[in-house]
PDB file of N, CA and C in Angstrom:
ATOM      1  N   UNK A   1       0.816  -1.200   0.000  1.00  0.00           N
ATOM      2  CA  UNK A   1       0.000   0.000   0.000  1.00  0.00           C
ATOM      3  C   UNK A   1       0.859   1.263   0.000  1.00  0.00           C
ATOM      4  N   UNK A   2       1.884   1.255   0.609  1.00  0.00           N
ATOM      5  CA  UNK A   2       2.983   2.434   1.393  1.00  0.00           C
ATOM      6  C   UNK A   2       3.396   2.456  -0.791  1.00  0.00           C
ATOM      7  N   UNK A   3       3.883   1.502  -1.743  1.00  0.00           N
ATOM      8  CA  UNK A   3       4.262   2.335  -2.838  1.00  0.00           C
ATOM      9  C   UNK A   3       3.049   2.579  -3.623  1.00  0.00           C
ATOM     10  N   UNK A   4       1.861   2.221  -3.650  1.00  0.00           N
ATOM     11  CA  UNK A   4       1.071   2.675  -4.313  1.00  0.00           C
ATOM     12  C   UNK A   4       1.006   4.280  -3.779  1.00  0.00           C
ATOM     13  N   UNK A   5       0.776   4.586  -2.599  1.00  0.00           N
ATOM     14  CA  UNK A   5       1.017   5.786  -1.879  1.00  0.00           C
ATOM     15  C   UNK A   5       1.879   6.591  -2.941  1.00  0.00           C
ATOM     16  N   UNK A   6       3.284   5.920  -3.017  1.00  0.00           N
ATOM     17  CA  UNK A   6       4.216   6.983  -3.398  1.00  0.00           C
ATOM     18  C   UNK A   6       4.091   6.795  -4.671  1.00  0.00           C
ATOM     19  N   UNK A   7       3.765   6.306  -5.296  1.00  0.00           N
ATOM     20  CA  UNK A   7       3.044   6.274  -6.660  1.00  0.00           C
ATOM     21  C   UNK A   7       2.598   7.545  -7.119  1.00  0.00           C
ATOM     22  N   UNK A   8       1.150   7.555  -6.669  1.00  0.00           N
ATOM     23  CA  UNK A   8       0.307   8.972  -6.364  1.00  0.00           C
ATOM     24  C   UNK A   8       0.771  10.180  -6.233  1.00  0.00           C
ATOM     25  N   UNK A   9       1.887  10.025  -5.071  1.00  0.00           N
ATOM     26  CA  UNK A   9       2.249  11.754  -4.476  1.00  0.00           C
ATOM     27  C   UNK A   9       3.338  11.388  -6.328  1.00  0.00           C
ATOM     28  N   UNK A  10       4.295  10.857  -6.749  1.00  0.00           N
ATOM     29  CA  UNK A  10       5.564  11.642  -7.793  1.00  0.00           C
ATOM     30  C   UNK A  10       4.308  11.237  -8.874  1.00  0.00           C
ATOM     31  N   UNK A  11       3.045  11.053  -9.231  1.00  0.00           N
ATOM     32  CA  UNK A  11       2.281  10.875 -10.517  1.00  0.00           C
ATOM     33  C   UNK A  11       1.621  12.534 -10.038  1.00  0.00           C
ATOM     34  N   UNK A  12       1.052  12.642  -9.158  1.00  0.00           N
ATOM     35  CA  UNK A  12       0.410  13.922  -8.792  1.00  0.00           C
ATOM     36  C   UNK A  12       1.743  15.048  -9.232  1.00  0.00           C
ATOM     37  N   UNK A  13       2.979  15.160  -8.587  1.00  0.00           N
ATOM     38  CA  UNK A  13       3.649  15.910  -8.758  1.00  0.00           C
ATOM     39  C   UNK A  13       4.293  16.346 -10.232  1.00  0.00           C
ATOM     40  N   UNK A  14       4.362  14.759 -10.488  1.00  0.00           N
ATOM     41  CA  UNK A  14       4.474  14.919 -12.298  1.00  0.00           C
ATOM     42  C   UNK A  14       3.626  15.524 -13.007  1.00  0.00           C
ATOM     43  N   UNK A  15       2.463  15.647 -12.826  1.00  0.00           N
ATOM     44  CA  UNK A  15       1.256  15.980 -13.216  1.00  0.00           C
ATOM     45  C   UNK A  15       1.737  17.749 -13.711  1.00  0.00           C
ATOM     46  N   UNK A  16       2.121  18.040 -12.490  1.00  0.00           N
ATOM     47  CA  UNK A  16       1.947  19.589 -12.224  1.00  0.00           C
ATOM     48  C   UNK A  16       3.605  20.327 -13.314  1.00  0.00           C
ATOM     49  N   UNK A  17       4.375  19.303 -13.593  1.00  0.00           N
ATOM     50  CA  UNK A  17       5.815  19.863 -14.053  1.00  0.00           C
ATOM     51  C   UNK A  17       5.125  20.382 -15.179  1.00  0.00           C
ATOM     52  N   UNK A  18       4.898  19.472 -16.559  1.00  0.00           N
ATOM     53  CA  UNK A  18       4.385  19.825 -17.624  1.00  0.00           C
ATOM     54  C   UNK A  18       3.899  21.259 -17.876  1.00  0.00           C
ATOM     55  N   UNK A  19       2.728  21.780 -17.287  1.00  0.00           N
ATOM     56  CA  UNK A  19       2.378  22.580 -17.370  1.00  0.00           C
ATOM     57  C   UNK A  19       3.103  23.930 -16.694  1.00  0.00           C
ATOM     58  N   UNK A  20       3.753  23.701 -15.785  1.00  0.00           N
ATOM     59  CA  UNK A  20       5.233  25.239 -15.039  1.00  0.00           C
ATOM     60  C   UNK A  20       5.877  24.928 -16.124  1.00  0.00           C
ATOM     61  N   UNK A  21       6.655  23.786 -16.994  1.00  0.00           N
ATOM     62  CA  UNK A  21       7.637  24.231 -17.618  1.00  0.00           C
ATOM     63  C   UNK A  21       7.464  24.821 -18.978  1.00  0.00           C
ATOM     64  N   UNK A  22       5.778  24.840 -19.403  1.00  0.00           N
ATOM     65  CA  UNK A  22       5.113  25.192 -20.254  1.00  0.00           C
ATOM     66  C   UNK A  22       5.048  26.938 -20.176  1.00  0.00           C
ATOM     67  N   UNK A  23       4.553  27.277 -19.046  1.00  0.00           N
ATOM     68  CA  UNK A  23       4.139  28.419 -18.734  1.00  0.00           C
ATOM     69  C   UNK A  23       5.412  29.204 -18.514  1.00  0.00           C
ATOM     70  N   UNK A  24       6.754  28.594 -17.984  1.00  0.00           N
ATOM     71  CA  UNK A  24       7.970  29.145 -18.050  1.00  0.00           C
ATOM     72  C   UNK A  24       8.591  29.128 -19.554  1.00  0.00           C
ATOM     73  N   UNK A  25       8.169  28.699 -20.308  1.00  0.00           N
ATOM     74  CA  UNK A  25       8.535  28.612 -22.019  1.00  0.00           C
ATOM     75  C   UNK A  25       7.535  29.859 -22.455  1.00  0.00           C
ATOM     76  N   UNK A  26       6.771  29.974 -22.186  1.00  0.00           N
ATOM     77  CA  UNK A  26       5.906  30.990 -22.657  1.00  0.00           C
ATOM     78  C   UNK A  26       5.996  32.465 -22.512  1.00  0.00           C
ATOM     79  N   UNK A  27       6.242  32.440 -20.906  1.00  0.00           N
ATOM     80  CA  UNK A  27       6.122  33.683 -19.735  1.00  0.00           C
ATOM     81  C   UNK A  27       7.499  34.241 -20.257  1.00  0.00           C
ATOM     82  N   UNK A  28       8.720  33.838 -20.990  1.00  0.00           N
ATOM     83  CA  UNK A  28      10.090  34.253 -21.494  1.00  0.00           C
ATOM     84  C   UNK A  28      10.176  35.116 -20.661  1.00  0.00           C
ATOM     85  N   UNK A  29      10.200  34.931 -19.118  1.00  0.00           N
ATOM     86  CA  UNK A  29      10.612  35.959 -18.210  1.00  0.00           C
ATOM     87  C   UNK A  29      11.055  35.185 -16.667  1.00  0.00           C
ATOM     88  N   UNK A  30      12.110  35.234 -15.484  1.00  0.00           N
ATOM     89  CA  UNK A  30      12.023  34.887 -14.435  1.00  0.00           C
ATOM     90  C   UNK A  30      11.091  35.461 -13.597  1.00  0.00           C
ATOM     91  N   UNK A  31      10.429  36.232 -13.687  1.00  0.00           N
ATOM     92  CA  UNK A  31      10.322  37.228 -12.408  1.00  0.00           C
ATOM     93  C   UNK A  31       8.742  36.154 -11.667  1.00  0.00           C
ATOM     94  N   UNK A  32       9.186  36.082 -10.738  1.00  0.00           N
ATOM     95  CA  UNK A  32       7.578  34.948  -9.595  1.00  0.00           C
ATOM     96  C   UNK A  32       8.260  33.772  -9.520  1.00  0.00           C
ATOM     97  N   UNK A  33       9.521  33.324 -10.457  1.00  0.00           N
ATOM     98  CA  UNK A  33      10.129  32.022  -9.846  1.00  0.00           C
ATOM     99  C   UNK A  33      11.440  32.048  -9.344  1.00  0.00           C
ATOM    100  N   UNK A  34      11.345  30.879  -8.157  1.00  0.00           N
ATOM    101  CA  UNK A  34      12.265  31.099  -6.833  1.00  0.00           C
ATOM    102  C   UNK A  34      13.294  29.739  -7.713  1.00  0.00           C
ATOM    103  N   UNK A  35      14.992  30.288  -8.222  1.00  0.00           N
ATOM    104  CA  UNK A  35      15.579  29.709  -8.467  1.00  0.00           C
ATOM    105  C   UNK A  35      15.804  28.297  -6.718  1.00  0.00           C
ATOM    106  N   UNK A  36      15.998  29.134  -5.838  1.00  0.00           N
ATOM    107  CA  UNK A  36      16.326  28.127  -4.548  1.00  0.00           C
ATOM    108  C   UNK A  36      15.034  26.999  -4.652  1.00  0.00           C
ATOM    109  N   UNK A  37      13.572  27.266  -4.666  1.00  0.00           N
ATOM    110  CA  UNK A  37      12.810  25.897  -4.974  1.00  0.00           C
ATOM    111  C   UNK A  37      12.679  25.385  -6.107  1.00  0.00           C
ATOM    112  N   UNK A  38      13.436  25.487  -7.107  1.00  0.00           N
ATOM    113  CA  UNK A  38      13.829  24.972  -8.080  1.00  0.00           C
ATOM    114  C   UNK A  38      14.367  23.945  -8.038  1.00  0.00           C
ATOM    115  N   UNK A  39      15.919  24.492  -7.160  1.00  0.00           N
ATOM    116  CA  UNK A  39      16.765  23.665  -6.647  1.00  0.00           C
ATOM    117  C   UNK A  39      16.692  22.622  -5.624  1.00  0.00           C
ATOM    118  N   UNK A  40      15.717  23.114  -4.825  1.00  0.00           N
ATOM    119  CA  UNK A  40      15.719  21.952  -3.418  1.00  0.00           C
ATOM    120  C   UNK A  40      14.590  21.205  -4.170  1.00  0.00           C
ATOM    121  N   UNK A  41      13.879  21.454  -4.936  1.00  0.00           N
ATOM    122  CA  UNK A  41      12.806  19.942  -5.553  1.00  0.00           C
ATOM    123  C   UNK A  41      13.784  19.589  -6.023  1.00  0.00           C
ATOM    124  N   UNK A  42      14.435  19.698  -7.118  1.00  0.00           N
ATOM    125  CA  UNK A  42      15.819  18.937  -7.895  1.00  0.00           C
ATOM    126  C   UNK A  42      16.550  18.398  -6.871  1.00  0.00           C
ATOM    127  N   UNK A  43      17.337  18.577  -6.384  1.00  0.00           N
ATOM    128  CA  UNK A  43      17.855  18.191  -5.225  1.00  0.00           C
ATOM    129  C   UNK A  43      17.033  17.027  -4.402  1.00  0.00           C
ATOM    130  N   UNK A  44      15.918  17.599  -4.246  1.00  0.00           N
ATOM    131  CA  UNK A  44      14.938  16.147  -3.362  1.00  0.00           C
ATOM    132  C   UNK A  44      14.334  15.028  -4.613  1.00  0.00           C
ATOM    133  N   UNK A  45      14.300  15.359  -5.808  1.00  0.00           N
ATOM    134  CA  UNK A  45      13.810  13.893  -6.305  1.00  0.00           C
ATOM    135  C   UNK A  45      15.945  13.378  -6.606  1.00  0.00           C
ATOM    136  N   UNK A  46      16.606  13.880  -6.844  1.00  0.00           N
ATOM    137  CA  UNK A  46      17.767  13.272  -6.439  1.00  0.00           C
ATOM    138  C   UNK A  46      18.397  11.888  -5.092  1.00  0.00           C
ATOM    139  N   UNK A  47      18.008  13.173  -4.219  1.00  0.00           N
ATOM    140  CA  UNK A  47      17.457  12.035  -3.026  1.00  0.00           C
ATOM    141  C   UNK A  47      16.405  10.989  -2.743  1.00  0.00           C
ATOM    142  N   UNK A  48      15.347  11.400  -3.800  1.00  0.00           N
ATOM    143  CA  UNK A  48      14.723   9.799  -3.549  1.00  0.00           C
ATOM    144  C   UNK A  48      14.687   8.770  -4.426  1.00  0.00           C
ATOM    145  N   UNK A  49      15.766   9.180  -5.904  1.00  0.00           N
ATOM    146  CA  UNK A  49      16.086   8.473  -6.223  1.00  0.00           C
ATOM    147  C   UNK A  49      17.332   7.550  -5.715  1.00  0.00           C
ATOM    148  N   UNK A  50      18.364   8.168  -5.133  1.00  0.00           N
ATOM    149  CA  UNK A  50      19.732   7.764  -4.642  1.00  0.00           C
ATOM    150  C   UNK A  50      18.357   6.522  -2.893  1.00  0.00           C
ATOM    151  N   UNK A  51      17.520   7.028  -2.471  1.00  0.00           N
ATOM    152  CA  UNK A  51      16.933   6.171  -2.002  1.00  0.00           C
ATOM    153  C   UNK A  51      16.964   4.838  -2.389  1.00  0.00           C
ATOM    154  N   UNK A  52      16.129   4.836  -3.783  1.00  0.00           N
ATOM    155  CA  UNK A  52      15.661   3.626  -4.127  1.00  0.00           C
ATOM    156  C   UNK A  52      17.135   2.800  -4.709  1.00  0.00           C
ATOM    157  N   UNK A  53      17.828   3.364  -5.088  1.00  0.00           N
ATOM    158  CA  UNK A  53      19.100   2.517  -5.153  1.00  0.00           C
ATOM    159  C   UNK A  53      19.614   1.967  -3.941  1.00  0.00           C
ATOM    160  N   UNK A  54      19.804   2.594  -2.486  1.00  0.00           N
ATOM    161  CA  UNK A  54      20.054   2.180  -1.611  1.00  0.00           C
ATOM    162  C   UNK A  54      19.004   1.597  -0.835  1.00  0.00           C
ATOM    163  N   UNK A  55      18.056   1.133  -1.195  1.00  0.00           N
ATOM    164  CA  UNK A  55      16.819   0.730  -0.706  1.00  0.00           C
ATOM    165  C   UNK A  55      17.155  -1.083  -1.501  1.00  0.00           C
ATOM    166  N   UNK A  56      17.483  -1.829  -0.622  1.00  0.00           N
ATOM    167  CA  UNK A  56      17.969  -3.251  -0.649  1.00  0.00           C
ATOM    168  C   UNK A  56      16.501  -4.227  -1.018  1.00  0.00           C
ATOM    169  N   UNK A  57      15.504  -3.899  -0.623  1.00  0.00           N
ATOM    170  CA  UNK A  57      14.110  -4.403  -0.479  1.00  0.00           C
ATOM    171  C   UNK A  57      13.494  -3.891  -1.817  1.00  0.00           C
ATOM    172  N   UNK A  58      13.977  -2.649  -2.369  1.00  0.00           N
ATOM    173  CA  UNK A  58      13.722  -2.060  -3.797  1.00  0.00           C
ATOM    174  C   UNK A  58      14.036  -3.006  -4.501  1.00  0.00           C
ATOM    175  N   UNK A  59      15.584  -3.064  -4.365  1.00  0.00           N
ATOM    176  CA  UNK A  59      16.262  -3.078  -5.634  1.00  0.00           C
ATOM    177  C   UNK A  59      15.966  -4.876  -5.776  1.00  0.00           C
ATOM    178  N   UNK A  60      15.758  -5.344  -4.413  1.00  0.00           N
ATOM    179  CA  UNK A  60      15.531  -6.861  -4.970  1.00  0.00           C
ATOM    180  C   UNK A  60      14.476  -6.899  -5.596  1.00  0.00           C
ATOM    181  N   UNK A  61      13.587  -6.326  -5.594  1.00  0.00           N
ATOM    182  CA  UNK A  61      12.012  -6.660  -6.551  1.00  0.00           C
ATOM    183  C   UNK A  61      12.303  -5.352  -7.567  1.00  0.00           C
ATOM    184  N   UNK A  62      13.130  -5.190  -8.026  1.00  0.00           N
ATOM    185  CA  UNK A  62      13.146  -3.322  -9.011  1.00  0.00           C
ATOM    186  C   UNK A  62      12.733  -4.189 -10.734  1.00  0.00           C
ATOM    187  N   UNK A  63      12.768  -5.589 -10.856  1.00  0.00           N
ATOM    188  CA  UNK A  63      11.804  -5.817 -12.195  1.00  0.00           C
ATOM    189  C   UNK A  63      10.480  -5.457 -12.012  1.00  0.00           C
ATOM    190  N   UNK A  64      10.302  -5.416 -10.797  1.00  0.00           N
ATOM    191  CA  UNK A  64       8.704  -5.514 -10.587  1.00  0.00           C
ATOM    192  C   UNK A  64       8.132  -4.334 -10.385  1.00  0.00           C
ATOM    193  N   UNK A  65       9.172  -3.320  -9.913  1.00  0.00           N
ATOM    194  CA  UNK A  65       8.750  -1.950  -9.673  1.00  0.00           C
ATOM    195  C   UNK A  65       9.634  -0.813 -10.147  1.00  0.00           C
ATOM    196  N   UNK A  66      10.090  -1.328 -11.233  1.00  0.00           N
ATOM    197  CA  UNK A  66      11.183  -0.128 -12.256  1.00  0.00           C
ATOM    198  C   UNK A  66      10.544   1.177 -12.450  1.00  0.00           C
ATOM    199  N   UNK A  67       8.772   0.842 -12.026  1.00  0.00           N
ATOM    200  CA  UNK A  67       8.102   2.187 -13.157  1.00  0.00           C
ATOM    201  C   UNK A  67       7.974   3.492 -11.584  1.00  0.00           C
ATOM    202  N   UNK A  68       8.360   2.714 -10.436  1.00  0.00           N
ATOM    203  CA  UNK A  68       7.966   3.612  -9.545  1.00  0.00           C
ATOM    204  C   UNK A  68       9.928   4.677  -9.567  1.00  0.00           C
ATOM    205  N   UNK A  69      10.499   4.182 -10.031  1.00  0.00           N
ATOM    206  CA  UNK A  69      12.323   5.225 -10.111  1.00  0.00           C
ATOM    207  C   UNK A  69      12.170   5.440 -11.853  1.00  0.00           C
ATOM    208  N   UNK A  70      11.689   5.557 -12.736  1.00  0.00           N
ATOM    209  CA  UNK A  70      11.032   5.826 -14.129  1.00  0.00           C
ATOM    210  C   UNK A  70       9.972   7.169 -13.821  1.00  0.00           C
ATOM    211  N   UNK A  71       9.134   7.171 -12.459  1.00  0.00           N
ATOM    212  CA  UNK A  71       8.555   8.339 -12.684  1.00  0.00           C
ATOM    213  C   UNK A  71       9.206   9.479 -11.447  1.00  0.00           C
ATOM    214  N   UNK A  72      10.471   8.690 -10.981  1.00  0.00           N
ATOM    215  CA  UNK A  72      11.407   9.988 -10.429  1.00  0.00           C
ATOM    216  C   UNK A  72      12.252  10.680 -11.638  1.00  0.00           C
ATOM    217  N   UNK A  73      12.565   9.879 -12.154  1.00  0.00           N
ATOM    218  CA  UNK A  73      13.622  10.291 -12.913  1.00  0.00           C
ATOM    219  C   UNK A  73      12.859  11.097 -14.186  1.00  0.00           C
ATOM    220  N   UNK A  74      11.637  11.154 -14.306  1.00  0.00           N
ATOM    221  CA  UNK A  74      10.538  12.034 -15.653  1.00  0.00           C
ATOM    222  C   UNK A  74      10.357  12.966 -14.558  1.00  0.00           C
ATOM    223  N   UNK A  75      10.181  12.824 -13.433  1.00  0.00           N
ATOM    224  CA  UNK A  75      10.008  14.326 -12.640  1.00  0.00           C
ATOM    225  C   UNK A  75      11.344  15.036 -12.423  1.00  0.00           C
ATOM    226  N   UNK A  76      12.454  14.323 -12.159  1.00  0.00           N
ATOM    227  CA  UNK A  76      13.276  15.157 -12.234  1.00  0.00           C
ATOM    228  C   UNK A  76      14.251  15.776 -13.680  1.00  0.00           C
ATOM    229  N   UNK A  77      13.628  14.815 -14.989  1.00  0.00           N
ATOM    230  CA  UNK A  77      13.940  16.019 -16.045  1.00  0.00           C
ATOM    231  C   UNK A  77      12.998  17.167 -16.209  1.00  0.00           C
ATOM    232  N   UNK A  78      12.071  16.579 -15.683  1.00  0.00           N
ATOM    233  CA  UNK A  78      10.821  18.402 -15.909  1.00  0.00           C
ATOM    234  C   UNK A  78      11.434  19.553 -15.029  1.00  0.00           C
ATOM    235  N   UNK A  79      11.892  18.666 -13.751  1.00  0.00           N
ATOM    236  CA  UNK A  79      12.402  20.118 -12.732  1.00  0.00           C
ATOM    237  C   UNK A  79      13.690  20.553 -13.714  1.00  0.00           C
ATOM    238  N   UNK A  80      14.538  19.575 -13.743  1.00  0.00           N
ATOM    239  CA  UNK A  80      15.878  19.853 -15.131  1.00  0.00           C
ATOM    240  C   UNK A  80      15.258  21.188 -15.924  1.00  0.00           C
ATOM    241  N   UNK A  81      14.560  20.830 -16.703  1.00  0.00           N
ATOM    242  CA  UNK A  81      14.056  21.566 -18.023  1.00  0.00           C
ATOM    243  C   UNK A  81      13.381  22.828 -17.546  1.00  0.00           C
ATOM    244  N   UNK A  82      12.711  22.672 -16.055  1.00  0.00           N
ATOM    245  CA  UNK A  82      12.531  24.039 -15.923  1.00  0.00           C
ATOM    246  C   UNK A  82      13.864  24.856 -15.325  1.00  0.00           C
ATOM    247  N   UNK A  83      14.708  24.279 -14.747  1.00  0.00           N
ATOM    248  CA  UNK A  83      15.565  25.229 -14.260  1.00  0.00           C
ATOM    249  C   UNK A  83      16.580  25.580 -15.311  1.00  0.00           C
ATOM    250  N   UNK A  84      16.431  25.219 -16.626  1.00  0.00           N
ATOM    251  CA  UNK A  84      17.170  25.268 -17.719  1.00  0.00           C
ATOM    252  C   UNK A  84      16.249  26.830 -18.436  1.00  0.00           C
ATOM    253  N   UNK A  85      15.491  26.864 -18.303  1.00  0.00           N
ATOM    254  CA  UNK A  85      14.100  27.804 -18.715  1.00  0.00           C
ATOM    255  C   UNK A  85      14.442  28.824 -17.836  1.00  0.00           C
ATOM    256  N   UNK A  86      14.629  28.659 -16.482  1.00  0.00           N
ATOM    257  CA  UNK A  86      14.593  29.844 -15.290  1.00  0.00           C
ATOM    258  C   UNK A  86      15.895  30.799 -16.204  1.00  0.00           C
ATOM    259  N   UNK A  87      16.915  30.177 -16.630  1.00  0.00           N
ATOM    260  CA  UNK A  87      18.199  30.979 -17.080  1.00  0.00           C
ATOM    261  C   UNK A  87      18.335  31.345 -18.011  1.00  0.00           C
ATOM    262  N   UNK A  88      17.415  30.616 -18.744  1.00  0.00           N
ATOM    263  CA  UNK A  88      16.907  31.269 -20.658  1.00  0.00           C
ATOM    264  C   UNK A  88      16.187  32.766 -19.757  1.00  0.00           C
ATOM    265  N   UNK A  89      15.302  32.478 -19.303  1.00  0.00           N
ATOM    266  CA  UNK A  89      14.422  33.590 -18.867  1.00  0.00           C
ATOM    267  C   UNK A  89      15.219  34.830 -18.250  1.00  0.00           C
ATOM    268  N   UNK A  90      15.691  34.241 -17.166  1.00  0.00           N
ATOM    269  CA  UNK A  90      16.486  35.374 -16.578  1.00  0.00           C
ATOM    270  C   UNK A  90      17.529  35.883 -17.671  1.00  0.00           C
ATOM    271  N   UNK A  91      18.578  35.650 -18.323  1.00  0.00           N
ATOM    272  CA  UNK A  91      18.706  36.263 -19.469  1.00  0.00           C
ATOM    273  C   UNK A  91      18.436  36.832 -20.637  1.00  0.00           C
ATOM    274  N   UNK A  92      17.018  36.616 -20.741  1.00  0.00           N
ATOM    275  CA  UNK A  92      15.812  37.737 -21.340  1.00  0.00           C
ATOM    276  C   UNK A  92      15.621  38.586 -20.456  1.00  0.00           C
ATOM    277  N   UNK A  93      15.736  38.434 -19.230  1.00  0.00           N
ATOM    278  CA  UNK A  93      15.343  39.581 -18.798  1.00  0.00           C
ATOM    279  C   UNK A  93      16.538  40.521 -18.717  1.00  0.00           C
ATOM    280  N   UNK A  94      17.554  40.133 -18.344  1.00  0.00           N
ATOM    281  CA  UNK A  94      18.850  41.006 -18.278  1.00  0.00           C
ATOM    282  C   UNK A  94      18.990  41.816 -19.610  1.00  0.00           C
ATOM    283  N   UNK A  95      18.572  41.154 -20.970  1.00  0.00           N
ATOM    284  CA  UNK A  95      18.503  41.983 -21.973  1.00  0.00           C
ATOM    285  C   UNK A  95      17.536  43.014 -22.141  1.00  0.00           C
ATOM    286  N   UNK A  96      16.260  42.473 -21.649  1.00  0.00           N
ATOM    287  CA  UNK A  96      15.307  43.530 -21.285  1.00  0.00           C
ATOM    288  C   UNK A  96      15.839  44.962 -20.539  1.00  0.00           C
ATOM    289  N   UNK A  97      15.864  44.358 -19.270  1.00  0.00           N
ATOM    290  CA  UNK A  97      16.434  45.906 -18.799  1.00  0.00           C
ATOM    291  C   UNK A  97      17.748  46.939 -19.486  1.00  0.00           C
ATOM    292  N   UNK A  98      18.332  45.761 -20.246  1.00  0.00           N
ATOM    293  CA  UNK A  98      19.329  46.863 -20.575  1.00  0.00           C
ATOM    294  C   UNK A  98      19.247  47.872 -21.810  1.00  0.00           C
ATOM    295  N   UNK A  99      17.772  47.381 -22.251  1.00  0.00           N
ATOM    296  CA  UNK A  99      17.177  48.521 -23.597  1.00  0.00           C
ATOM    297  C   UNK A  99      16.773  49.695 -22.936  1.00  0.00           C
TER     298      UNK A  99
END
């Protein structure tokens, strides 16, 4: 029950990347996003992936449950891709102000 759980919370969270890294492709601007929670979500699906590798009880059944470190690792290229966007942006904006 405990990974169906965590299933839910990184499918829910995945849910939500798509559309920020959409709206940060669009918005061609930083200003309302916090590079530091950028970083500490990146940083934390890091850590729960480096989990499931050190997770001995994982990795012995990981044929059986590959898709639950498959949807860390799709959440943590969306956080990737947005913090790749935050610096496109913020360097639109640096050009901005300097017109």
């Amino acid at each position: 029950m405990s990974e169906i759980l965590e299933i839910i919370m990184i499918v829910s969270f995945g849910a939500s990347w798509p559309m920020n890294v959409m709206k940060s492709y669009k918005a061609r601007t930083a200003k309302g996003k916090s590079l530091a929670f950028l970083l500490l979500i990146f940083f934390g699906y890091i850590a729960g992936i480096a989990s499931k590798f050190l997770n001995e009880a994982y990795m012995a059944s990981f044929s059986e449950k590959w898709y639950v470190l498959f949807f860390y690792f799709l959440n943590l290229f969306m956080v990737g891709a947005d913090l790749i966007l935050y610096f496109r942006n913020r360097n639109l904006d640096k050009k901005e102000a300097k017109q």
